[in-house]
N, C-alpha and C. Protein backbone atom coordinates (compact mmCIF):
# COMPACT_ATOMS: atom_id res chain seq x y z
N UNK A 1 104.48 49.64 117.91
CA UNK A 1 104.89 50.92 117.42
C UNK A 1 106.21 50.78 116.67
N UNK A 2 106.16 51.15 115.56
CA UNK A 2 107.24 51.64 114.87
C UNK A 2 108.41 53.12 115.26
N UNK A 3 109.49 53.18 115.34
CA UNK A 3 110.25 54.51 115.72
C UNK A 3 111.29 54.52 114.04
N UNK A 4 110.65 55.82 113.67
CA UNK A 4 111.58 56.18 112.70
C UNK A 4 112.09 57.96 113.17
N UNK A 5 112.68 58.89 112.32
CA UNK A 5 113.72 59.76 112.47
C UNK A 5 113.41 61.07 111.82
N UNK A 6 113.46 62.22 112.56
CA UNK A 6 113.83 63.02 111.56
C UNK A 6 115.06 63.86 111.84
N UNK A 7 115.60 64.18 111.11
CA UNK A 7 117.15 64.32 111.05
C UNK A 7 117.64 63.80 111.94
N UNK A 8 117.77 62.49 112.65
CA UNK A 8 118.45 61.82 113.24
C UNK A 8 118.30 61.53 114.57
N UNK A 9 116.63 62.28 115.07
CA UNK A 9 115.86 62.24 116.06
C UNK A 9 114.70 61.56 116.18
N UNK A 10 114.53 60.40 117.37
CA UNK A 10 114.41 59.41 117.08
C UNK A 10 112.80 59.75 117.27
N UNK A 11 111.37 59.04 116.63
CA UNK A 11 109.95 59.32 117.20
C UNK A 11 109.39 58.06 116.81
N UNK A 12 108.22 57.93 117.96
CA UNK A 12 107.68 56.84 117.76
C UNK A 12 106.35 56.85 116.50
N UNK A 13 105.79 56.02 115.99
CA UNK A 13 104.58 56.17 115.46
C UNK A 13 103.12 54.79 115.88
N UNK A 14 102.20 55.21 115.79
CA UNK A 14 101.00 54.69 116.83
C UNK A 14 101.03 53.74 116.62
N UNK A 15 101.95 52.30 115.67
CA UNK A 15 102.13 51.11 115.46
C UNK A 15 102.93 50.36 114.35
N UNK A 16 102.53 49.59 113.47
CA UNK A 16 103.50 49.43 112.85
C UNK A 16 102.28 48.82 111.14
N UNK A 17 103.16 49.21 110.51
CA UNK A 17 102.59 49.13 109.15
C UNK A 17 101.52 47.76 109.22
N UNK A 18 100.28 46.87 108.01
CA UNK A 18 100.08 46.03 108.10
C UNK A 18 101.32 45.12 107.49
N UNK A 19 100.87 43.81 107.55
CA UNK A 19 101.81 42.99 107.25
C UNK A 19 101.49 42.05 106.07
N UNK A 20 102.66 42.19 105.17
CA UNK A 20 102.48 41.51 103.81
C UNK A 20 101.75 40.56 104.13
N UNK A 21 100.57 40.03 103.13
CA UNK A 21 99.83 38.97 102.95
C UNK A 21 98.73 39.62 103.64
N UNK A 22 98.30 40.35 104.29
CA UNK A 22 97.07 40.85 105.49
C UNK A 22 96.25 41.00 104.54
N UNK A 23 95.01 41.18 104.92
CA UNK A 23 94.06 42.55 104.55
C UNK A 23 94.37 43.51 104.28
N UNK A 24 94.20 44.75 103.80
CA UNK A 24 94.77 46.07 103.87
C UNK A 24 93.75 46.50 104.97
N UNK A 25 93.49 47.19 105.83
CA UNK A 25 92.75 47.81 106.91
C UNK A 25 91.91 48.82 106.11
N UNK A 26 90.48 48.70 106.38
CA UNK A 26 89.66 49.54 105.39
C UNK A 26 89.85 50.88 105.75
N UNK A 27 89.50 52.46 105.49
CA UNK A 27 89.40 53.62 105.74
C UNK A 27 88.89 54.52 104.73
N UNK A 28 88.74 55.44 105.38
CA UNK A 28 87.92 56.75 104.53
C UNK A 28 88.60 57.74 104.93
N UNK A 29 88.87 58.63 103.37
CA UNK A 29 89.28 59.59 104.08
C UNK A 29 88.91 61.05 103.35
N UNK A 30 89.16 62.02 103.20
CA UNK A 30 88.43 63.41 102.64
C UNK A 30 89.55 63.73 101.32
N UNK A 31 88.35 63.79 100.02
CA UNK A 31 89.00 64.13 98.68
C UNK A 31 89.22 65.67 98.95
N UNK A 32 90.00 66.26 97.91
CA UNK A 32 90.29 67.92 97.75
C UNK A 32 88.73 68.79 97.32
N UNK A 33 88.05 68.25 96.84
CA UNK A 33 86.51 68.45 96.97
C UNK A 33 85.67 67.98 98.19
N UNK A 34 86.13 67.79 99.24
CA UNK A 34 85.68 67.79 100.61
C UNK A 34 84.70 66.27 100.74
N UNK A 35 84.75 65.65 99.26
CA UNK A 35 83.84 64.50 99.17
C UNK A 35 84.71 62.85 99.81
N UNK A 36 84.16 62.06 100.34
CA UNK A 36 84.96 60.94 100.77
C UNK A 36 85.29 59.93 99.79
N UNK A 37 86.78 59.42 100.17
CA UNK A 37 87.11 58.12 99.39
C UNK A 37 87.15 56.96 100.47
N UNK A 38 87.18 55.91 99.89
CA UNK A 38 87.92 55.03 101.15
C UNK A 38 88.45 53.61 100.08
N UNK A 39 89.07 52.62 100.99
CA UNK A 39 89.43 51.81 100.32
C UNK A 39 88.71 50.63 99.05
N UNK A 40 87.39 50.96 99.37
CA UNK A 40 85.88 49.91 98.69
C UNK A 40 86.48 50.66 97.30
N UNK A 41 86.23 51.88 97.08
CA UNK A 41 86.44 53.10 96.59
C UNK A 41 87.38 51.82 94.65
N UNK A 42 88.08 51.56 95.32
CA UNK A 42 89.06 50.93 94.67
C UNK A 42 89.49 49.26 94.28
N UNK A 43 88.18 48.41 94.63
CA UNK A 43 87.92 47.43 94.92
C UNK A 43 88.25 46.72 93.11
N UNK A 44 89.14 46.01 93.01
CA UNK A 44 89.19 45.44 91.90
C UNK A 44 90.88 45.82 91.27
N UNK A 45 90.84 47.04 91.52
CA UNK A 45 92.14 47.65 91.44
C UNK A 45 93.46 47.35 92.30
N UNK A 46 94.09 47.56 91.65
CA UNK A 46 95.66 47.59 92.46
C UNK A 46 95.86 49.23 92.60
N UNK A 47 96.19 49.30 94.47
CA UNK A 47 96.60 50.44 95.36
C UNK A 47 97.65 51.15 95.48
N UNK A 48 98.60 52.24 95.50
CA UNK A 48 99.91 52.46 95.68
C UNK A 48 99.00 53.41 96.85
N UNK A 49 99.41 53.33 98.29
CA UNK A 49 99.24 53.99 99.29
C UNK A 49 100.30 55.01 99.16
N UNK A 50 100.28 56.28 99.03
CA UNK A 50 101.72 57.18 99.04
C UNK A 50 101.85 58.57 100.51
N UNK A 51 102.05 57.59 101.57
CA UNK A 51 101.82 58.30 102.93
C UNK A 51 102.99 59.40 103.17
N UNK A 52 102.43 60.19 103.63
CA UNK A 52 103.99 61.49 104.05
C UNK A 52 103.30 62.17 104.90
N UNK A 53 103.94 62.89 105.86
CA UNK A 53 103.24 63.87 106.22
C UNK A 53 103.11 64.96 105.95
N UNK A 54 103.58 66.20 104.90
CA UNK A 54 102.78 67.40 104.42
C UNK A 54 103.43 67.36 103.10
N UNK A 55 102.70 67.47 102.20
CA UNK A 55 102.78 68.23 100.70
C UNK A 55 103.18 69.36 101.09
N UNK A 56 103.77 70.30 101.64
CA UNK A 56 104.49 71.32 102.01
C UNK A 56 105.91 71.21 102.05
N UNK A 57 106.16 69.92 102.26
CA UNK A 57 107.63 69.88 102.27
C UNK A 57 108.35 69.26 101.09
N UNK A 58 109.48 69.10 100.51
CA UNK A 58 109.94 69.44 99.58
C UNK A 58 109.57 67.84 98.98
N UNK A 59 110.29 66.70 100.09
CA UNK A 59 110.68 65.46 100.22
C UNK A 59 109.03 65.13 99.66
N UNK A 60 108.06 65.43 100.50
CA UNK A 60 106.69 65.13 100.27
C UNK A 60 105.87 65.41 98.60
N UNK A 61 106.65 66.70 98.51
CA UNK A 61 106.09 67.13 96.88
C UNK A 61 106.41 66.61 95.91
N UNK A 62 107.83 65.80 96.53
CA UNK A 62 108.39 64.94 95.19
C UNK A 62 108.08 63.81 95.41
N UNK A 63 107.33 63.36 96.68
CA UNK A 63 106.82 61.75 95.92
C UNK A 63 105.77 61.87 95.73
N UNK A 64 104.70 62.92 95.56
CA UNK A 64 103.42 63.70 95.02
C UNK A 64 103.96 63.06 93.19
N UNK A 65 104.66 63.75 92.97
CA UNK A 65 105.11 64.07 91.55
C UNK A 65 105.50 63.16 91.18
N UNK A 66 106.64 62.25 91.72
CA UNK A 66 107.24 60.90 91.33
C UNK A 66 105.83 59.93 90.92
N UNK A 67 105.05 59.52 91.95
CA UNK A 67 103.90 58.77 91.90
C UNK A 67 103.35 59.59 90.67
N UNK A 68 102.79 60.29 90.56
CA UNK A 68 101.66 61.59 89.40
C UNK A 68 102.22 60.69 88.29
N UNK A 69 103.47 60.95 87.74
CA UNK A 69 104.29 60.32 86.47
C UNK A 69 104.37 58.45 86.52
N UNK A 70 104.61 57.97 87.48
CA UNK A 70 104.54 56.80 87.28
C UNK A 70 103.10 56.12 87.25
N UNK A 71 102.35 57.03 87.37
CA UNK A 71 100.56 56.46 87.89
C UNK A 71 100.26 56.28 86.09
N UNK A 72 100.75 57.23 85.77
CA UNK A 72 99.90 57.24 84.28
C UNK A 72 100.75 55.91 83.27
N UNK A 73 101.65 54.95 83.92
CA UNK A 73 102.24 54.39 83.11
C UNK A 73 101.67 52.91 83.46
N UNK A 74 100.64 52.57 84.61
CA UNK A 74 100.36 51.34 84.95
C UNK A 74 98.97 51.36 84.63
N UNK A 75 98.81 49.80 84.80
CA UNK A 75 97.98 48.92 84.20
C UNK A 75 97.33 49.03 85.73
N UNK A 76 95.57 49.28 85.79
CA UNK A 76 94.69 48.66 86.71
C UNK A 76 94.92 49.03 87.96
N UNK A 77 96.19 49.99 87.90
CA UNK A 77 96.75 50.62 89.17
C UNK A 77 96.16 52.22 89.49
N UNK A 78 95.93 52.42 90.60
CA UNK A 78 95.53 53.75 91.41
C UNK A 78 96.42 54.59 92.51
N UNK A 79 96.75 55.70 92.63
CA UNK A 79 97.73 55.91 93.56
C UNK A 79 97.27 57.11 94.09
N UNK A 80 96.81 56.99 95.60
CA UNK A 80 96.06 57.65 96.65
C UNK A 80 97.19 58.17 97.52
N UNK A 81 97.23 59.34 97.20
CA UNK A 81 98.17 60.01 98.34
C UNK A 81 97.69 60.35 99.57
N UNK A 82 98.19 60.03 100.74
CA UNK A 82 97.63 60.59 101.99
C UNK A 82 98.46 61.44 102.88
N UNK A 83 98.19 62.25 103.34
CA UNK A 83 98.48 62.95 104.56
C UNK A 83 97.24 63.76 105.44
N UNK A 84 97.92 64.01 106.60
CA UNK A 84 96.61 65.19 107.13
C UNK A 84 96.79 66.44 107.05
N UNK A 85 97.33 66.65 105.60
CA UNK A 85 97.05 67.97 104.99
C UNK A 85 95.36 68.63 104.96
N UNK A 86 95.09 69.67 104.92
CA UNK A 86 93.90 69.96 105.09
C UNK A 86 93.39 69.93 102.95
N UNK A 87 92.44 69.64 102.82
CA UNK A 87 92.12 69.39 101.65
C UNK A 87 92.38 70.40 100.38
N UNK A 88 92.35 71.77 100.96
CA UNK A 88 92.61 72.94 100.57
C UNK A 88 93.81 73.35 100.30
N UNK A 89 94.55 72.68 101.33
CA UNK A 89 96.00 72.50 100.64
C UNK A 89 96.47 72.00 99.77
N UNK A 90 96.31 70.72 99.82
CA UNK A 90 96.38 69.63 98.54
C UNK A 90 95.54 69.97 97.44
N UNK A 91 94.60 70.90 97.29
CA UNK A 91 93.85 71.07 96.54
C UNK A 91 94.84 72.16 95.44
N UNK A 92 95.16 72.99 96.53
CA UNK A 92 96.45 74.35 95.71
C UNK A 92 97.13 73.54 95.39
N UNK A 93 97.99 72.64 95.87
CA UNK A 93 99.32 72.15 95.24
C UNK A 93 99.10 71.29 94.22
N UNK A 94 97.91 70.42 94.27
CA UNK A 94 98.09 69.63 92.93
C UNK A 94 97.45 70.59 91.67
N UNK A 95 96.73 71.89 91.70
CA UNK A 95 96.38 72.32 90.77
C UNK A 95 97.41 73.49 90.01
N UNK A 96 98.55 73.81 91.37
CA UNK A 96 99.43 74.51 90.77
C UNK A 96 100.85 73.82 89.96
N UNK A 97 100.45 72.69 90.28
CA UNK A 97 101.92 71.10 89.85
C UNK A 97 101.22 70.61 88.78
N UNK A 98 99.92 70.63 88.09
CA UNK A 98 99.39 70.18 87.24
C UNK A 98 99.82 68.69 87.54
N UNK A 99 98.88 68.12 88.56
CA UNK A 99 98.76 66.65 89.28
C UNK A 99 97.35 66.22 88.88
N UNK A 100 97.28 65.52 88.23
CA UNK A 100 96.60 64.31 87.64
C UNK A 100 96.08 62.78 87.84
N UNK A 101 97.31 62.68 87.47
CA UNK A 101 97.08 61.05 88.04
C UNK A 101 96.91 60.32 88.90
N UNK A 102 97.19 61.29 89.93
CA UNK A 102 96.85 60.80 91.48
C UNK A 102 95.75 61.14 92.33
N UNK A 103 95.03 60.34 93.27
CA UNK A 103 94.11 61.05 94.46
C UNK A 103 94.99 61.38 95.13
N UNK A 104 94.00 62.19 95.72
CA UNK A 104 94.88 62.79 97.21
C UNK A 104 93.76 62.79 98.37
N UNK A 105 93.81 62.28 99.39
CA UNK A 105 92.89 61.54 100.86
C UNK A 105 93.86 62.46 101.43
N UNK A 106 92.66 63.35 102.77
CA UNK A 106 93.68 63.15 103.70
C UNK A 106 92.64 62.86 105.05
N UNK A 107 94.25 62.71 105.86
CA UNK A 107 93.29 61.79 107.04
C UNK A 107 93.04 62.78 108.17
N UNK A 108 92.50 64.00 108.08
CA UNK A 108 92.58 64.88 109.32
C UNK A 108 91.26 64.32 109.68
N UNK A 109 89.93 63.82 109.33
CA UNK A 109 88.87 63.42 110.34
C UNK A 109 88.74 62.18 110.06
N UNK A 110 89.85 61.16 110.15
CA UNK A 110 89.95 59.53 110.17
C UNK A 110 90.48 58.73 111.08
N UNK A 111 91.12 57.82 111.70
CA UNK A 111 91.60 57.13 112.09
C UNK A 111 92.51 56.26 111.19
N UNK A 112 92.81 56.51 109.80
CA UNK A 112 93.87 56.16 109.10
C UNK A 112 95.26 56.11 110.23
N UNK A 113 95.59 56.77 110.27
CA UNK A 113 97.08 57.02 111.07
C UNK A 113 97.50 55.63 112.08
N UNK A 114 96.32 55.40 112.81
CA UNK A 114 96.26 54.35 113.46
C UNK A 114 96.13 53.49 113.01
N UNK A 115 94.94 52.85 112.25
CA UNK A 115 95.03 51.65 111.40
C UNK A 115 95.79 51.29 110.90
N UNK A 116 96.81 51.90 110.05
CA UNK A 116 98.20 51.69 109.73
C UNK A 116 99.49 51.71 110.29
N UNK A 117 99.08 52.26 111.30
CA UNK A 117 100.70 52.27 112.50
C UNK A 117 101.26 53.17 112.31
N UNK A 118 100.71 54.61 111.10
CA UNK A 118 101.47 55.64 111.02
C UNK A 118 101.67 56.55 111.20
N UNK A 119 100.86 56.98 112.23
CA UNK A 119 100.63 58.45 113.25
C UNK A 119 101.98 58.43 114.13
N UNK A 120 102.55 59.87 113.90
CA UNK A 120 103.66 60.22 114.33
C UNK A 120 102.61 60.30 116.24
N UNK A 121 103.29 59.72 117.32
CA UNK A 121 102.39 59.60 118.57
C UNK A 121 103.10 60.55 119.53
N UNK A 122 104.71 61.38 119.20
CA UNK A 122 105.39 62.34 119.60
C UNK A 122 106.27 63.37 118.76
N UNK A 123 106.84 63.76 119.30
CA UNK A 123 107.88 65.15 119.16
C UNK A 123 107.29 65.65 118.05
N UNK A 124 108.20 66.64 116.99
CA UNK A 124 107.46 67.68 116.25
C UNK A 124 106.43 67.23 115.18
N UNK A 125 106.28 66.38 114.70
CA UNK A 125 105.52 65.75 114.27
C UNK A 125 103.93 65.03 114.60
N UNK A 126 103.81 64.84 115.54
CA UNK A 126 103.13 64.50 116.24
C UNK A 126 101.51 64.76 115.46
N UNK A 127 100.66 63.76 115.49
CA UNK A 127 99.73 63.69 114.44
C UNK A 127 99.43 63.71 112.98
N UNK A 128 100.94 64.28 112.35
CA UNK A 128 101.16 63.74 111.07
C UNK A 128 101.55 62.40 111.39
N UNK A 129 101.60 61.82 109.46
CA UNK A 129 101.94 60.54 109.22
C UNK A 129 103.47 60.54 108.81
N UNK A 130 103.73 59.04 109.20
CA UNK A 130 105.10 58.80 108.69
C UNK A 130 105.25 58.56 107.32
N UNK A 131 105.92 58.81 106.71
CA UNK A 131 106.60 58.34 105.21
C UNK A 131 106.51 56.92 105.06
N UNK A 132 105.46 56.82 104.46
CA UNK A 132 105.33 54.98 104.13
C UNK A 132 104.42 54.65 102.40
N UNK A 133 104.87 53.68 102.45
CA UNK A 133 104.29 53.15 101.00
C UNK A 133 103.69 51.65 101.72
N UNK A 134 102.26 51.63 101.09
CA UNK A 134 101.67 50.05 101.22
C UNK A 134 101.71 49.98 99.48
N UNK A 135 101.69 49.06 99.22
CA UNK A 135 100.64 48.93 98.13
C UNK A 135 99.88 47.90 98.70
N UNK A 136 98.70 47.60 97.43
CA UNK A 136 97.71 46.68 97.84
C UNK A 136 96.91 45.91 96.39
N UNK A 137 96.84 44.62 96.52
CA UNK A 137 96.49 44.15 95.29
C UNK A 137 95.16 44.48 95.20
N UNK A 138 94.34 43.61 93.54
CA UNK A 138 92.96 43.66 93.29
C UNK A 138 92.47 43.06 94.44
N UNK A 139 92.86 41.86 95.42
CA UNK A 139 91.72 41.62 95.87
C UNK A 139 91.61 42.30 97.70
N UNK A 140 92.33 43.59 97.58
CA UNK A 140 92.51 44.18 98.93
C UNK A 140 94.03 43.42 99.75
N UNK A 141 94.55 42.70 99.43
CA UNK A 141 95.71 42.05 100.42
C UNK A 141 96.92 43.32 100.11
N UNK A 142 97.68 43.40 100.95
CA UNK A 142 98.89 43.97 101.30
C UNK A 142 100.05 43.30 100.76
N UNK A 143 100.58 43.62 99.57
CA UNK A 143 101.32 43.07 99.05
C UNK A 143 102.94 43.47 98.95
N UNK A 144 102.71 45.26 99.63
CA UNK A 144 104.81 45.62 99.78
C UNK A 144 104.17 46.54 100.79
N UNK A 145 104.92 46.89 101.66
CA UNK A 145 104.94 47.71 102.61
C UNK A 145 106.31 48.14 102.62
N UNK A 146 106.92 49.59 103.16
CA UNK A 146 107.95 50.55 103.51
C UNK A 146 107.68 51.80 104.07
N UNK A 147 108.34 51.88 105.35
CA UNK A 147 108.00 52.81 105.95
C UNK A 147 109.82 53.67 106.15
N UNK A 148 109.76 54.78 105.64
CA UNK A 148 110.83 55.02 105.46
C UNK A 148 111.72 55.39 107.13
N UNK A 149 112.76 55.26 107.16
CA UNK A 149 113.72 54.95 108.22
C UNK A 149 113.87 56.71 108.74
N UNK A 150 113.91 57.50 107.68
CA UNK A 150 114.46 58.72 107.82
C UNK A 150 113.72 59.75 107.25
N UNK A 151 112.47 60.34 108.05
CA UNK A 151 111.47 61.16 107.38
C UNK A 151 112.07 62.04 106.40
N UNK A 152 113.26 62.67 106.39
CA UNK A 152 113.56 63.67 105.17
C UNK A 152 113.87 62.87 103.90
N UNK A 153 113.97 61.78 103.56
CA UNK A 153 114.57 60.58 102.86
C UNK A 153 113.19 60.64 101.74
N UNK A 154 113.22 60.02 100.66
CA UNK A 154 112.44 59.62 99.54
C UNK A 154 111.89 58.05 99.81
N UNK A 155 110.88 57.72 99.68
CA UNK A 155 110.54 56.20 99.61
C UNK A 155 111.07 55.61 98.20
N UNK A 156 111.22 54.17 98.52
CA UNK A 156 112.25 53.36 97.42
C UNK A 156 111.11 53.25 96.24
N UNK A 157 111.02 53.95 95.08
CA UNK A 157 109.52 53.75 93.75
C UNK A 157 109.51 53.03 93.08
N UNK A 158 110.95 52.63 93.36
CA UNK A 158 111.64 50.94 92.40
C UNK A 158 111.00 49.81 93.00
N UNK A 159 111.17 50.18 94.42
CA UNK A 159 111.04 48.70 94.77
C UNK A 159 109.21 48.60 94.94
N UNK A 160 108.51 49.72 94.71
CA UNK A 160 107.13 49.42 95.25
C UNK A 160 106.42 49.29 93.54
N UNK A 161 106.87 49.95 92.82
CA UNK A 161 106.97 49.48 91.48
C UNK A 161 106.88 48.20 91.11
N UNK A 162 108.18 47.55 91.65
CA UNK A 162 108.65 45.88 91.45
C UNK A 162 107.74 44.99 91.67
N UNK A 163 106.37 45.51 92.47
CA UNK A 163 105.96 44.21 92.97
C UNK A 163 104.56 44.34 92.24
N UNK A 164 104.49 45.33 91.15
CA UNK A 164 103.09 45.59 90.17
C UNK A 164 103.29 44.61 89.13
């Protein structure tokens, strides 16, 4: 288990990210059209995993948006946003943000959270995901992982950028 923060309160999450060089851990999870994606989904491609737990919150909408703008500038790259937002949600927000470039998965009937180590497993959070970035190359391996230290905090776009 991983323990990261929100405002300075400490929570655990159901494990800990995969680990550079791995597999990426396969999953499925529910498009904003209620239809499934999963990782096959993307097989050939390079991944930007963009984990948070709600597009409701401010921190969350802006790495919605950050990713949206940087998606349309790469080569062979895909960027799957996840949370266990309900689909309907994500469905309003990316059509009222004019969001594009990105999927949006979420994991309310998956086991994502676990496979990745990022299910918040206490306090207010609890069954959302933590703030994390995988990416993942063409041939499925795990190539940057960050799981941010301080849920209200932004993930680093430089550094998950850097390694495309």
């Amino acid at each position: 288990m991983a323990t990261v923060t929100l405002k300075g309160n400490a929570f655990e999450t159901a494990g800990t990210l995969p680990v550079v060089g791995s597999k990426a851990p396969m999953f499925t999870l529910v498009k904003t059209d209620l239809s499934h994606v999963s990782l096959a989904d993307y097989s050939g491609s390079r991944v930007i995993l963009n984990i948070f737990p709600s597009v409701d919150t401010a921190v969350c909408a802006t790495s919605v948006r950050t990713f949206n703008k940087s998606a349309s500038e790469l080569n062979n790259t895909k960027v799957l946003c996840v949370s266990a937002d309900l689909p309907f949600a994500t469905a309003r927000f990316c059509g009222a943000e004019g969001i594009e470039n990105v999927a949006i998965g979420s994991s309310f009937r998956s086991d994502f959270g676990k496979s990745y180590g990022v299910a918040f497993t206490n306090g207010p959070l609890a069954g959302l995901l933590s703030r994390s970035v995988v990416v993942i190359d063409e041939s499925g391996d795990v190539i940057y992982t960050e799981q941010v230290a301080e849920t209200t905090e932004e993930p680093n776009y430089a550094a998950a950028m850097a390694v495309l």
